[in-house]
C-alpha atoms as a PDB file:
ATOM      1  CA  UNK A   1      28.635 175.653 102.743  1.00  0.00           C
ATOM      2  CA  UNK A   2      29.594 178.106 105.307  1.00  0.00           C
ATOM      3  CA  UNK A   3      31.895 176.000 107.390  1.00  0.00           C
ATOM      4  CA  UNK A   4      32.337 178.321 110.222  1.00  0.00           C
ATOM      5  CA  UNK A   5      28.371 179.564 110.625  1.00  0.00           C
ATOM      6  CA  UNK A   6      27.889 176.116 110.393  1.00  0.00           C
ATOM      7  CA  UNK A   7      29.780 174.993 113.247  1.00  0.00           C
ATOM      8  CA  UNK A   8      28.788 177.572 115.465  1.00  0.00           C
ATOM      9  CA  UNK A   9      24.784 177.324 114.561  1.00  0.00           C
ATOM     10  CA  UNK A  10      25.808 173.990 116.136  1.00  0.00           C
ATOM     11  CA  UNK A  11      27.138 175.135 119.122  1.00  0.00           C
ATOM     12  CA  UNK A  12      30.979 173.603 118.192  1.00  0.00           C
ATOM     13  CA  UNK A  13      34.038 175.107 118.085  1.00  0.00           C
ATOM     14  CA  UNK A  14      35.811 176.229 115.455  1.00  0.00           C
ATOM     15  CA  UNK A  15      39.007 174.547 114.981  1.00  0.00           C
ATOM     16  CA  UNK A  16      41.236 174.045 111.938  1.00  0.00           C
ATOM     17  CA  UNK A  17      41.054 170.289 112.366  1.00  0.00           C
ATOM     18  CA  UNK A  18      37.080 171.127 111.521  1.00  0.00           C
ATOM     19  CA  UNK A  19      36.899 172.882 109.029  1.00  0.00           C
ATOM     20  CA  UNK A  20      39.662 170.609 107.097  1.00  0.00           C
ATOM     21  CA  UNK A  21      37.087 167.708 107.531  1.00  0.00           C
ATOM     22  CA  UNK A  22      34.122 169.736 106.164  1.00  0.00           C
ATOM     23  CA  UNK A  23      36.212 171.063 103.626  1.00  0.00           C
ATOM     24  CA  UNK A  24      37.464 167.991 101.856  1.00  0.00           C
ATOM     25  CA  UNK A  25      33.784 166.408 102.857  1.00  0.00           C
ATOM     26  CA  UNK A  26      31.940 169.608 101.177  1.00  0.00           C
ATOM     27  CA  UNK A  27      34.166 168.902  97.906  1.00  0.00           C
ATOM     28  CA  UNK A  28      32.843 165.474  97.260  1.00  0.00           C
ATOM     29  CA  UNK A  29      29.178 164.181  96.511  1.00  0.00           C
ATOM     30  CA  UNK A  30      30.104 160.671  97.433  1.00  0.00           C
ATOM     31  CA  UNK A  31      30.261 159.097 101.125  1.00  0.00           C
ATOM     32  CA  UNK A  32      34.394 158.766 101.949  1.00  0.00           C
ATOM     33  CA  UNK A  33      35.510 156.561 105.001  1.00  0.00           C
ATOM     34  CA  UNK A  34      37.422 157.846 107.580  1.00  0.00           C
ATOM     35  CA  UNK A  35      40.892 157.033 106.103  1.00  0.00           C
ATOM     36  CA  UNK A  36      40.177 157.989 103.127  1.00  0.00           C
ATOM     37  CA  UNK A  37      39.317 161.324 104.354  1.00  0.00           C
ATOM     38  CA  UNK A  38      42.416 161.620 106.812  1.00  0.00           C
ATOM     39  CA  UNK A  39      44.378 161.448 103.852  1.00  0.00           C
ATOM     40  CA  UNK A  40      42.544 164.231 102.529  1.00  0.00           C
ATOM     41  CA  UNK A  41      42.669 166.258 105.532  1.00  0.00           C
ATOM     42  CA  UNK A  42      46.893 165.823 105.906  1.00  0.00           C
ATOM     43  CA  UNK A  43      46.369 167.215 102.441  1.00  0.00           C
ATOM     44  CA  UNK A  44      44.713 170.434 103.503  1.00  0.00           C
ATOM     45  CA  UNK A  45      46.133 170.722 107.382  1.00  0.00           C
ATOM     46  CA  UNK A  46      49.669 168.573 107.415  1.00  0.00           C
ATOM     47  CA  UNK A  47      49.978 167.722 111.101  1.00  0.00           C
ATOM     48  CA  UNK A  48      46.823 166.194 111.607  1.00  0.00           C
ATOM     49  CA  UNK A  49      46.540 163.182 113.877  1.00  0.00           C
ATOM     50  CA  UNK A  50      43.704 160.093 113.021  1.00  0.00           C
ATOM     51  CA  UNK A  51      42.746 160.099 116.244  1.00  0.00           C
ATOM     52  CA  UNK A  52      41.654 163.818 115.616  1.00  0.00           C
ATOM     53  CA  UNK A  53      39.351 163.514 112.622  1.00  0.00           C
ATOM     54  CA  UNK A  54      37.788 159.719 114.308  1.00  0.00           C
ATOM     55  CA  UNK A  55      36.807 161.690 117.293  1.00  0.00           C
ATOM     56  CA  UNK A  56      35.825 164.836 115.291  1.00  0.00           C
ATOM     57  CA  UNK A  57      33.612 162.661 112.953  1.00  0.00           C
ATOM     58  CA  UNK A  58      31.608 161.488 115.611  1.00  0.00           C
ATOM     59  CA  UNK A  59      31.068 164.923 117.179  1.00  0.00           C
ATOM     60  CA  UNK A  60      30.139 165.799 113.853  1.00  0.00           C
ATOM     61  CA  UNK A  61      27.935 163.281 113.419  1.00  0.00           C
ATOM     62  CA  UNK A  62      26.258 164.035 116.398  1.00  0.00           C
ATOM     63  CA  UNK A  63      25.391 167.590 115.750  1.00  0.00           C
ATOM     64  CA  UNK A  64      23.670 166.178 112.439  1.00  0.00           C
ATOM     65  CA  UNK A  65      26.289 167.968 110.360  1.00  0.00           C
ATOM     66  CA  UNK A  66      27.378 164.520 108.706  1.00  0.00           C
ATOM     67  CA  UNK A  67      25.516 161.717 107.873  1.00  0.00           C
ATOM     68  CA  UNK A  68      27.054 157.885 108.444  1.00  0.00           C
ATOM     69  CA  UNK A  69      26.345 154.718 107.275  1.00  0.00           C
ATOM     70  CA  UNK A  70      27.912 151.533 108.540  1.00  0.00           C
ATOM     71  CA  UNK A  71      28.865 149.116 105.779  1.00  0.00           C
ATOM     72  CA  UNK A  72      27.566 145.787 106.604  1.00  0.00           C
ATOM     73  CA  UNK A  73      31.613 144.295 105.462  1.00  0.00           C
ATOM     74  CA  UNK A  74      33.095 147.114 108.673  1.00  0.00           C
ATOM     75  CA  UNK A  75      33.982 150.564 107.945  1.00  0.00           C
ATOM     76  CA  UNK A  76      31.752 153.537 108.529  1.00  0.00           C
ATOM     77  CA  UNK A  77      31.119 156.011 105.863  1.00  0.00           C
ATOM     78  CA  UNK A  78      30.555 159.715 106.227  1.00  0.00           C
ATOM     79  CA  UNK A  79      29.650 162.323 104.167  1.00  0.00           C
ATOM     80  CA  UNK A  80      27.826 166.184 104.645  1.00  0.00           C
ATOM     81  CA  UNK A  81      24.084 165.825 105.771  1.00  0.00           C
ATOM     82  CA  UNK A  82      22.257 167.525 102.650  1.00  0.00           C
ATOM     83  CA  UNK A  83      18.997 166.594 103.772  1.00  0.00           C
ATOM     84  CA  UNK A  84      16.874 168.070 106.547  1.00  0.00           C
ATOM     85  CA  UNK A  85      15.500 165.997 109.201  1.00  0.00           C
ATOM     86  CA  UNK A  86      15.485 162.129 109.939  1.00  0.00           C
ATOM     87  CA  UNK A  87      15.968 159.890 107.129  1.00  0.00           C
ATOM     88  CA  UNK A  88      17.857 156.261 105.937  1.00  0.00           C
ATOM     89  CA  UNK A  89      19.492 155.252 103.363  1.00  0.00           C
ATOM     90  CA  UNK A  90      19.593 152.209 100.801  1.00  0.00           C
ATOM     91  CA  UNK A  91      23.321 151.342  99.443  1.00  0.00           C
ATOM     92  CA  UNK A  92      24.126 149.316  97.112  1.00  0.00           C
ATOM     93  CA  UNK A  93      26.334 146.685  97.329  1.00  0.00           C
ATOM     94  CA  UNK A  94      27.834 146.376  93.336  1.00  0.00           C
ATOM     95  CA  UNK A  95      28.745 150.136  93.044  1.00  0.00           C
ATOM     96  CA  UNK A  96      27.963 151.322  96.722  1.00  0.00           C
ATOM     97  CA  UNK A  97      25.800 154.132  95.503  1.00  0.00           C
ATOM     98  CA  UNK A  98      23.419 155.825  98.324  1.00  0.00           C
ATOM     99  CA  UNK A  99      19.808 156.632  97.768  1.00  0.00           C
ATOM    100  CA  UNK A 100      17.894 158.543 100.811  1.00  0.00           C
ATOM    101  CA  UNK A 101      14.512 157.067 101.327  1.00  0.00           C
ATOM    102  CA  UNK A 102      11.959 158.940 102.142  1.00  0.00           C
ATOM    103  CA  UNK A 103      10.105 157.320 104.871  1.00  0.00           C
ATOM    104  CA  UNK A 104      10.906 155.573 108.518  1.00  0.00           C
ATOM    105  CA  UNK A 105      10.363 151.577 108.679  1.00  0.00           C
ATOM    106  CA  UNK A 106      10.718 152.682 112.946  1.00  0.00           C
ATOM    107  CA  UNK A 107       6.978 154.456 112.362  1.00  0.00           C
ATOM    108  CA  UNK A 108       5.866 150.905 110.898  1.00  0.00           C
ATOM    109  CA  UNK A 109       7.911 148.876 114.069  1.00  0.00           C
ATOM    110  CA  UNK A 110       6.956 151.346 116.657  1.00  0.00           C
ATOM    111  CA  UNK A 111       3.645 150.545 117.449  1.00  0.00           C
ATOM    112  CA  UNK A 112       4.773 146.314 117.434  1.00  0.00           C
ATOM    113  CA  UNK A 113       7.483 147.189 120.321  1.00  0.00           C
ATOM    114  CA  UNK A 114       5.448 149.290 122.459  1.00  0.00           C
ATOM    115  CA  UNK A 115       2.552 145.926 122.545  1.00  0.00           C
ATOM    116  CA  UNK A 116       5.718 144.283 123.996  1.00  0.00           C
ATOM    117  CA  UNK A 117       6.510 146.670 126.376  1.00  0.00           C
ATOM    118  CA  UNK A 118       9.702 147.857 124.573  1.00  0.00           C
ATOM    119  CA  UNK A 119      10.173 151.412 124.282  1.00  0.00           C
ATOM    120  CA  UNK A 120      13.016 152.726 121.729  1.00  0.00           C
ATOM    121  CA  UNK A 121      15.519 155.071 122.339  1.00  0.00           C
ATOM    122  CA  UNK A 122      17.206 155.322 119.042  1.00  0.00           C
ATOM    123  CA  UNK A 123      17.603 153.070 115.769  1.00  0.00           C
ATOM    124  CA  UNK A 124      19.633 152.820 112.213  1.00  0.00           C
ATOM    125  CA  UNK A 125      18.149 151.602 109.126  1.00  0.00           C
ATOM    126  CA  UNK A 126      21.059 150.796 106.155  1.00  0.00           C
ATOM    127  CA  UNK A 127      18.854 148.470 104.037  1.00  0.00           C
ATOM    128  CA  UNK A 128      21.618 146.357 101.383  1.00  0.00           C
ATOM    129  CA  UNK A 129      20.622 145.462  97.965  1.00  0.00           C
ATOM    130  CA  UNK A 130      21.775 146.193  94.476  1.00  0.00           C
ATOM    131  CA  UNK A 131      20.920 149.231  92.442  1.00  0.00           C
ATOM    132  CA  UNK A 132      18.924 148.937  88.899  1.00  0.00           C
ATOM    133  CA  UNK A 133      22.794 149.195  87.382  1.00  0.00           C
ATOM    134  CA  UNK A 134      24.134 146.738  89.050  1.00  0.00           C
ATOM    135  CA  UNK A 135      21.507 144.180  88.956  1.00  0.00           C
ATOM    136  CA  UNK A 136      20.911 144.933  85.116  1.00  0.00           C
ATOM    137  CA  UNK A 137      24.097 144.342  84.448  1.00  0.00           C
ATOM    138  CA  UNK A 138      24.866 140.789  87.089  1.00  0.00           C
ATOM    139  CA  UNK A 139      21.641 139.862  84.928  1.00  0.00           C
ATOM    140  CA  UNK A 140      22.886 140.217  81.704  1.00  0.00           C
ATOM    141  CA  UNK A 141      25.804 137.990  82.954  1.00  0.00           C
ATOM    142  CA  UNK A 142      23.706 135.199  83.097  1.00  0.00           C
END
């Protein structure tokens, strides 16, 4: 990933405290929370405040250069968007693997709310559940 051409394709600025976050978020496949990845980012620019990478994150998230899931126990996760375009996620809750699905429950729910005179603006799907691994192996606990 380009940090910098990414940033400005986006219309942000490019600031160290930016390109830290990208960088440690480009080096892992796996979503990170934001603590997690402050630690990380002191790692790579010493200096850095929380504050700084929890407001970046959301600017970030905004300009759908990071995706985020909120954990259903608190604590939101981030990591780099890889895919194009609109799309949820299942998580497991044994291992707290991600899987992209690749459809929208909204288009389902859409035409419901608009019989009721409810028009959406926005939404979040994180649907919770355990992954074949996980439920293989609580099974074979039984």
């Amino acid at each position: 990933m380009d940090i910098d051409r990414e940033l400005k394709k986006r219309q942000l600025k490019v600031t160290p405290q930016r390109q830290a976050i990208l960088k440690v978020l480009s080096q892992s496949d796996a979503f990170i929370n934001a603590q997690n990845l402050y630690t990380k980012v002191l790692e790579v620019l010493p200096g850095t405040n929380f504050s700084t990478v929890y407001r970046n994150l959301d600017t970030l998230v905004s300009k759908d250069l990071l995706c985020r899931i909120s954990r259903e126990n608190g604590g939101d996760l981030y990591k780099i968007r890889s895919e194009e375009g609109h799309h949820h996620h299942v998580i497991c809750k044994g291992c707290g693997a991600t899987i992209v699905i690749e459809f929208c429950p909204m288009d389902t729910i859409r035409e419901k709310l608009e019989d009721v005179g409810f028009v959406p603006t926005d939404h979040r799907f994180e649907i919770y559940g355990y992954c074949k691994k996980c439920k293989d192996k609580s099974m074979g606990n039984i």
